[in-house]
Protein backbone atom coordinates (compact mmCIF):
# COMPACT_ATOMS: atom_id res chain seq x y z
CA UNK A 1 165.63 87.70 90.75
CA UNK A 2 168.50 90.03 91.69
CA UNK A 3 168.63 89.45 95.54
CA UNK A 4 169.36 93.62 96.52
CA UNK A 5 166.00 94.33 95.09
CA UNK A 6 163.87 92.24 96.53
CA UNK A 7 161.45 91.91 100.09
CA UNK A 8 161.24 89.12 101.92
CA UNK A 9 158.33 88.30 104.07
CA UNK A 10 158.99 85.82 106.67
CA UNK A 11 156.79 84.19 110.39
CA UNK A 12 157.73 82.56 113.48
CA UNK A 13 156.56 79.66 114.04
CA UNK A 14 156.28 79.29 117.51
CA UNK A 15 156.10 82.48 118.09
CA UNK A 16 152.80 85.37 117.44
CA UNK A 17 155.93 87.73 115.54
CA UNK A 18 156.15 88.40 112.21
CA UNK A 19 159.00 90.34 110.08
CA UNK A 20 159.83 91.48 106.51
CA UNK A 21 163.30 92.45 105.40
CA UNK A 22 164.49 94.24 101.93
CA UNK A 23 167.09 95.86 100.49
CA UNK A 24 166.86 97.89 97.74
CA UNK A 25 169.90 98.44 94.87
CA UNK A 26 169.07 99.68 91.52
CA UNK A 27 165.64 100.82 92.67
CA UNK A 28 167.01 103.70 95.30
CA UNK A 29 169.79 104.13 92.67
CA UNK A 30 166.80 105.06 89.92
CA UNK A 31 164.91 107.02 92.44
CA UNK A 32 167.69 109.37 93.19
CA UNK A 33 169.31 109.73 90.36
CA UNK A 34 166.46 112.38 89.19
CA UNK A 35 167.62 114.98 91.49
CA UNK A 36 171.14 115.95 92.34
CA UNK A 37 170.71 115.50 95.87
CA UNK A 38 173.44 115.51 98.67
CA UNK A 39 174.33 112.29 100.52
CA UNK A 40 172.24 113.28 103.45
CA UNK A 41 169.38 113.30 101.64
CA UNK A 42 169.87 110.55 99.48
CA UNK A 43 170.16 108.58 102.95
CA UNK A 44 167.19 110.12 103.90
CA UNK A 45 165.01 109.16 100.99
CA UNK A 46 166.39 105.52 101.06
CA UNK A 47 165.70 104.95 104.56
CA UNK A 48 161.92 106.59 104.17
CA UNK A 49 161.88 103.91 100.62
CA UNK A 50 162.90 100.75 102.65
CA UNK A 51 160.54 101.70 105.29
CA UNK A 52 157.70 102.17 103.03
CA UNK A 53 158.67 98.85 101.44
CA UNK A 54 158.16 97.58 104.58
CA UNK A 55 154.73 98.85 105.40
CA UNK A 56 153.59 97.70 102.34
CA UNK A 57 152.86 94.27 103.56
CA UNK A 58 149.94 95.34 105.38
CA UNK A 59 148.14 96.14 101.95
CA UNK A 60 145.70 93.63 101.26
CA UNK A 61 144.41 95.13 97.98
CA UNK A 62 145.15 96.88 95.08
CA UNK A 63 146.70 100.64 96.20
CA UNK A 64 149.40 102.16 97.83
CA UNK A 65 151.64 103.40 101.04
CA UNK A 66 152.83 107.13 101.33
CA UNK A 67 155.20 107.87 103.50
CA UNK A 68 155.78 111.43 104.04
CA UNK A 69 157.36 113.71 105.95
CA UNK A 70 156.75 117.47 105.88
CA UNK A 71 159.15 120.37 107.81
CA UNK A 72 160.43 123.86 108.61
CA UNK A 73 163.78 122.93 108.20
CA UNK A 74 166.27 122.62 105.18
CA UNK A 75 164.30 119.84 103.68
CA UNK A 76 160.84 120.92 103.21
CA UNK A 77 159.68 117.49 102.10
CA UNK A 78 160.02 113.98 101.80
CA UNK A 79 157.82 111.48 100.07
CA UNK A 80 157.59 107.74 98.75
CA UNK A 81 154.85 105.77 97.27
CA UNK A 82 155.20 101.97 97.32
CA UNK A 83 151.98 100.42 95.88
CA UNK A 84 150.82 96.63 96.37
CA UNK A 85 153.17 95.32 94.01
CA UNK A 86 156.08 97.23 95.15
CA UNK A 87 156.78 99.83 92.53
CA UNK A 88 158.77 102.07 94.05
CA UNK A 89 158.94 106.29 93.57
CA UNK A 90 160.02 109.45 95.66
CA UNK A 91 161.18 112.78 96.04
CA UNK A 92 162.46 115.45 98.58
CA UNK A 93 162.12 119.32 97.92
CA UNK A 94 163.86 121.92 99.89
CA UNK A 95 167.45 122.84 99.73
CA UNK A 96 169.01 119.44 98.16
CA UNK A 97 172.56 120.15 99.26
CA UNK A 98 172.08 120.50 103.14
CA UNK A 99 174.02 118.04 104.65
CA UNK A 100 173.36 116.89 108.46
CA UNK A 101 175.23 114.59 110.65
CA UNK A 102 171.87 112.91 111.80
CA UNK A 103 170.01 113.25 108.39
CA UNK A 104 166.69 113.37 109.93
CA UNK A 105 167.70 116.93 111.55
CA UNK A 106 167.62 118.16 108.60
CA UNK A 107 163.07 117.59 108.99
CA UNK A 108 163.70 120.27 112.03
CA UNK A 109 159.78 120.25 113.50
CA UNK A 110 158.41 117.83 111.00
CA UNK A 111 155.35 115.45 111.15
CA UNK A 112 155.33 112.23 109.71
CA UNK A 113 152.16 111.06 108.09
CA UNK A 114 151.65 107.76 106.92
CA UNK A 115 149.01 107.27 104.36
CA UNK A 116 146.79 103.87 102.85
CA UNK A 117 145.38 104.65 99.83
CA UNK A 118 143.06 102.11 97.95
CA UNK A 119 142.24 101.82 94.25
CA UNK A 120 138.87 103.61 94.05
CA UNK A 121 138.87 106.03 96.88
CA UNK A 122 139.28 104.86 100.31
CA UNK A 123 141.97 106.49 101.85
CA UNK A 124 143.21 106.23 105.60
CA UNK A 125 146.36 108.51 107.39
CA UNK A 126 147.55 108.69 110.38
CA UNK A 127 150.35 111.47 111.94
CA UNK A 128 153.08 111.50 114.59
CA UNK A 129 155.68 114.14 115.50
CA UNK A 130 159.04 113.99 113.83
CA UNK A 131 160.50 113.62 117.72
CA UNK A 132 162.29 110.83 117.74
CA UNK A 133 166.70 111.30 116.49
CA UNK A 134 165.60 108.02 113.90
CA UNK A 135 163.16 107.22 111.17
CA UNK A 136 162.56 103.94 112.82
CA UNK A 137 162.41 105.33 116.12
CA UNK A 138 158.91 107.46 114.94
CA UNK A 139 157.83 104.85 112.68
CA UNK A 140 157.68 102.62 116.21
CA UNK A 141 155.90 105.30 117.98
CA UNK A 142 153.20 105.26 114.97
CA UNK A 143 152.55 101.82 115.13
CA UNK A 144 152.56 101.75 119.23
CA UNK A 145 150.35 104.64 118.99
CA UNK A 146 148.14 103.80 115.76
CA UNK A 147 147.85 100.07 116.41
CA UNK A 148 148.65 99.08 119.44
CA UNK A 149 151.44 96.45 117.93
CA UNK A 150 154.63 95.94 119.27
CA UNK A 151 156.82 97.11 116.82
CA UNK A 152 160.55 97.42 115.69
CA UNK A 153 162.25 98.69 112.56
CA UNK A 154 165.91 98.42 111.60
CA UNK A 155 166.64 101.21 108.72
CA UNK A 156 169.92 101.89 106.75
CA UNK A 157 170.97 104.01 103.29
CA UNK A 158 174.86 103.67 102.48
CA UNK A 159 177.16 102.03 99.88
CA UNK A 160 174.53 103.08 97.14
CA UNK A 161 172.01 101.01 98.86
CA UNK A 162 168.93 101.11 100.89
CA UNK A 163 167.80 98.41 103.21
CA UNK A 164 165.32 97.73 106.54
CA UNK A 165 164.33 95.26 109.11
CA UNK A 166 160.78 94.89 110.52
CA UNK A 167 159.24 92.93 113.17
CA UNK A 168 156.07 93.40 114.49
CA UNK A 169 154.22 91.68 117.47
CA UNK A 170 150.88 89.67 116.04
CA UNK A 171 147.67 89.33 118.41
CA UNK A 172 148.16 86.16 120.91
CA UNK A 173 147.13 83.07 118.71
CA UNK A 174 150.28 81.03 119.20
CA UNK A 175 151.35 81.76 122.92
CA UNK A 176 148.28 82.98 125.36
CA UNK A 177 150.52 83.97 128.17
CA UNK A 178 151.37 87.48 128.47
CA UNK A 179 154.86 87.04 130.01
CA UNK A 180 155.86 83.97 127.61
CA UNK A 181 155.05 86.32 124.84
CA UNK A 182 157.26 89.66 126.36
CA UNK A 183 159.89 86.91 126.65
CA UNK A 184 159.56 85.87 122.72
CA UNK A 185 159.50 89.23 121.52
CA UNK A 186 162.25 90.58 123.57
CA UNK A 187 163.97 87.45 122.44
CA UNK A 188 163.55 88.22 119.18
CA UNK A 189 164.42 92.17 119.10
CA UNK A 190 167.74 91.15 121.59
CA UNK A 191 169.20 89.12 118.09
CA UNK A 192 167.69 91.44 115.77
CA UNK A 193 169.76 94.14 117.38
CA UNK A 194 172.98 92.59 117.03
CA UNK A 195 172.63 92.90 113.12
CA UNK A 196 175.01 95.98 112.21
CA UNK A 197 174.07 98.49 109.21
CA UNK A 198 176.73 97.18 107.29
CA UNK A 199 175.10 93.63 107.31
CA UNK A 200 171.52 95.08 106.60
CA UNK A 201 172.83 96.44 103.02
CA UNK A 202 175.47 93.39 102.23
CA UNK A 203 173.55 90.64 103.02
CA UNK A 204 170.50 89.21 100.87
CA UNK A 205 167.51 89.03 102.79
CA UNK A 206 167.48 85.46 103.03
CA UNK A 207 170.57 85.31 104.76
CA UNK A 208 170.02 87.69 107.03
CA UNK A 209 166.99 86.41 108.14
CA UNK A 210 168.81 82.95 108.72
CA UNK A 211 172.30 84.69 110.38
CA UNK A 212 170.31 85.89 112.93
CA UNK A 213 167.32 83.54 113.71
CA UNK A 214 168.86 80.31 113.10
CA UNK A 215 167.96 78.75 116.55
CA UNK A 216 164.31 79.45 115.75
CA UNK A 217 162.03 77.89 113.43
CA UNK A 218 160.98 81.13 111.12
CA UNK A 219 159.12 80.14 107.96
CA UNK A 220 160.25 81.79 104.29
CA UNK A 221 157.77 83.38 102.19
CA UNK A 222 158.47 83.97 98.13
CA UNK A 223 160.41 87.23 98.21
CA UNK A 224 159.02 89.57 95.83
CA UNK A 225 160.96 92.09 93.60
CA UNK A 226 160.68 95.67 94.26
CA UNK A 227 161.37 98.43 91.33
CA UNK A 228 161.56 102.01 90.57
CA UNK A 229 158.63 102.79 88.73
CA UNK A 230 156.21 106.31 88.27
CA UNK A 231 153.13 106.42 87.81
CA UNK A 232 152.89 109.29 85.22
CA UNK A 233 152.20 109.11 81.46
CA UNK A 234 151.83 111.42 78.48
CA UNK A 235 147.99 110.62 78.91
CA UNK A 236 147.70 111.50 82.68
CA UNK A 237 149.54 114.71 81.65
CA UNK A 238 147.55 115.72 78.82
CA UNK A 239 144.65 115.25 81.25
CA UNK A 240 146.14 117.56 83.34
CA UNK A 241 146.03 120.18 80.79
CA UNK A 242 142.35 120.12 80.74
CA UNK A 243 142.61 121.92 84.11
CA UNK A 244 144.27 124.92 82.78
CA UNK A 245 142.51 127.79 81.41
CA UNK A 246 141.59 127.80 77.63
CA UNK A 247 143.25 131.10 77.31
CA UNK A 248 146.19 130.10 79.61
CA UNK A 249 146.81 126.77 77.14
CA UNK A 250 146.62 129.21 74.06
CA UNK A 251 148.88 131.93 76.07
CA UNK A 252 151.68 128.56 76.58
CA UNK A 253 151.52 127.61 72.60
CA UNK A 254 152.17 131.39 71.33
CA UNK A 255 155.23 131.78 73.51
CA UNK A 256 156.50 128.46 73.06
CA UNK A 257 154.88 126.64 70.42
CA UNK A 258 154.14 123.74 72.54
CA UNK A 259 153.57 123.01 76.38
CA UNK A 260 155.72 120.76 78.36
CA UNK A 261 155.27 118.94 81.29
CA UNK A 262 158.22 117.42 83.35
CA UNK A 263 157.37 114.88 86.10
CA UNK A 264 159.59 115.45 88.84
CA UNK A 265 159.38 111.97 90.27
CA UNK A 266 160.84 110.74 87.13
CA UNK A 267 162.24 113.20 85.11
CA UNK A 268 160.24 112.65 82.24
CA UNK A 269 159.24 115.85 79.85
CA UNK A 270 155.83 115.09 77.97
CA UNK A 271 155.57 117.69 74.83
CA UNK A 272 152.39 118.03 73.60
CA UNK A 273 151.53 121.00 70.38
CA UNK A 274 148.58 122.85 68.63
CA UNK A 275 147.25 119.42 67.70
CA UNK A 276 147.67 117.70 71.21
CA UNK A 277 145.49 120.59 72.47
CA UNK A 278 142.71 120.50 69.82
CA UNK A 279 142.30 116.94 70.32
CA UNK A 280 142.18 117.69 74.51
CA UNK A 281 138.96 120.38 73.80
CA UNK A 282 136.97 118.58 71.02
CA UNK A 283 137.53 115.14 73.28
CA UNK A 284 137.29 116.42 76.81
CA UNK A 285 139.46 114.51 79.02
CA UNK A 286 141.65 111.71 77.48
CA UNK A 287 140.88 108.11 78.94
C-alpha cells in the first residue's frame, strides 16, 4: 500500500474519542492535474479532498460524501465526491488563476453544504455559512451545529500533497462524567495541536498518529487506500444523449460528424457517430 494515499481510522481506548487521519499523494496529484489551476486553488481543492476523505467514515453503506462549496467570489465552485470505498474526484469552476493569501477568501460569501448520498436514493444535506478564515474551522461549526459532536479537524495542501486530521467526541460509553470527559478531549485536541502542517503531509498516518498519542492507548484500524477515480463512462454519456432533442442530436452530427462529450472531472472525451446515435433511438436508453 503506498502510505501517502491511504486513511487511517484509529479509537481511544480509554477514552469516548475517535479520529481518522489521511494524506493523499498521487490521488490530489490526478485530481488536479485536469485543470490548470493556480496554487491557491489547488490548495483549496486538496484541503476540501482530505476533508471529505475524512467524513467518509461516517458512511455505513454503499454511496457517497459531497463536499461543496458554492460563492460570489473568484471561485464560483468547489466540489469533491468521496464514495464508501474512497474513490476520490473534484473540481472548482470560476476564475482558476486567482490567487489569495488565505485561499478560502477566494469563496467570498459562500455556503458550505455537505451532502450523504446513498445508493438508491436517499439523500441527506446539511448547510453552514462560509464564515469561518479555515475549512476546518466551518467544517467544526457543521458538526457542532448538525450533530451536536465535539469536533476538530486539522487540514493542509502543500508540497504536492493533501492531508487532514480528525477527531471527533463519541456519546459517553467509556467515561460517564461530564468533566472527566472535557478533560480527555481537551487532552486530546492540546497534542493534536502541536502537530505542524509540515508533519501532517510528511508523515504516514501511522506515525503520526503514534508521534503524537504515544502516552495513550489508541487502537489501529486497517488503513484503507484512497484513489482518484470518476465515475463517468462512454455508457453514462451516451445515456445522456437521450436527453437531447432528436433534432438537436441530428443538428450536432451534420456540423461535426459526430458528438463529443468531455467529462470535466476527468478529462475524458467520449466520441460517439451516426451509428452510436441509431443504436441510442432504436434501444432507448443504454443499460
Amino acid at each position: 500500500m503506498n502510505l501517502y494515499d491511504s486513511s487511517l481510522r484509529f479509537l481511544f481506548d480509554e477514552a469516548d474519542i475517535r479520529g481518522e487521519c489521511v494524506v493523499l499523494d498521487n490521488a490530489i496529484g490526478e485530481m488536479t492535474s485536469v485543470h490548470h489551476y493556480s496554487d491557491s486553488i489547488k490548495q483549496l481543492l486538496g484541503e476540501f479532498a482530505a476533508a471529505a476523505v475524512l467524513i467518509s467514515n461516517n458512511l455505513k453503506y454503499n454511496g457517497k460524501i459531497v463536499l461543496q462549496a458554492r460563492a460570489s467570489g473568484p471561485v464560483e465552485l468547489v466540489m469533491v465526491e468521496c464514495t464508501n470505498d474512497l474513490k476520490l474526484r473534484g473540481i472548482a469552476r470560476g476564475h482558476l488563476d486567482a490567487e489569495a493569501t488565505t485561499p478560502l477568501n477566494l469563496l467570498s460569501d459562500g455556503q458550505l453544504a455537505i451532502t450523504i448520498e446513498r445508493d438508491g436514493g436517499q439523500r441527506y444535506q446539511g448547510i453552514v455559512a462560509l464564515e469561518s478564515p479555515t475549512l476546518a474551522g466551518a467544517l467544526e461549526s457543521y458538526f457542532l451545529q448538525s450533530e451536536q459532536l465535539h469536533t476538530r479537524f486539522w487540514l493542509t495542501a502543500q508540497q504536492g500533497r493533501a492531508a487532514g486530521m480528525m477527531l471527533q467526541q463519541l456519546p459517553a460509553q467509556l467515561q460517564q462524567h461530564a468533566a472527566a470527559r472535557q478533560d480527555q478531549w481537551e487532552t486530546a485536541c492540546i497534542l493534536a495541536e502541536t502537530i505542524t502542517p509540515d508533519e501532517l503531509v510528511e508523515l504516514p498516518p501511522a506515525t503520526l498518529v503514534h508521534r503524537l498519542f504515544n502516552e495513550t492507548p489508541v487502537r489501529l484500524f486497517t488503513p484503507a487506500t484512497v484513489t482518484f477515480s470518476c465515475s463517468c463512462s462512454r455508457e453514462r454519456s451516451l445515456n445522456a444523449l437521450a436527453l437531447l432533442p432528436e433534432a438537436e442530436q441530428v443538428d450536432l452530427l451534420a456540423d461535426e460528424g459526430a458528438i463529443t462529450l468531455h467529462c470535466d472531472m476527468c478529462g475524458t472525451d467520449y466520441r460517439f457517430v451516426q451509428s452510436d446515435i441509431l443504436a441510442l433511438a432504436e434501444n432507448g436508453r443504454v443499460h
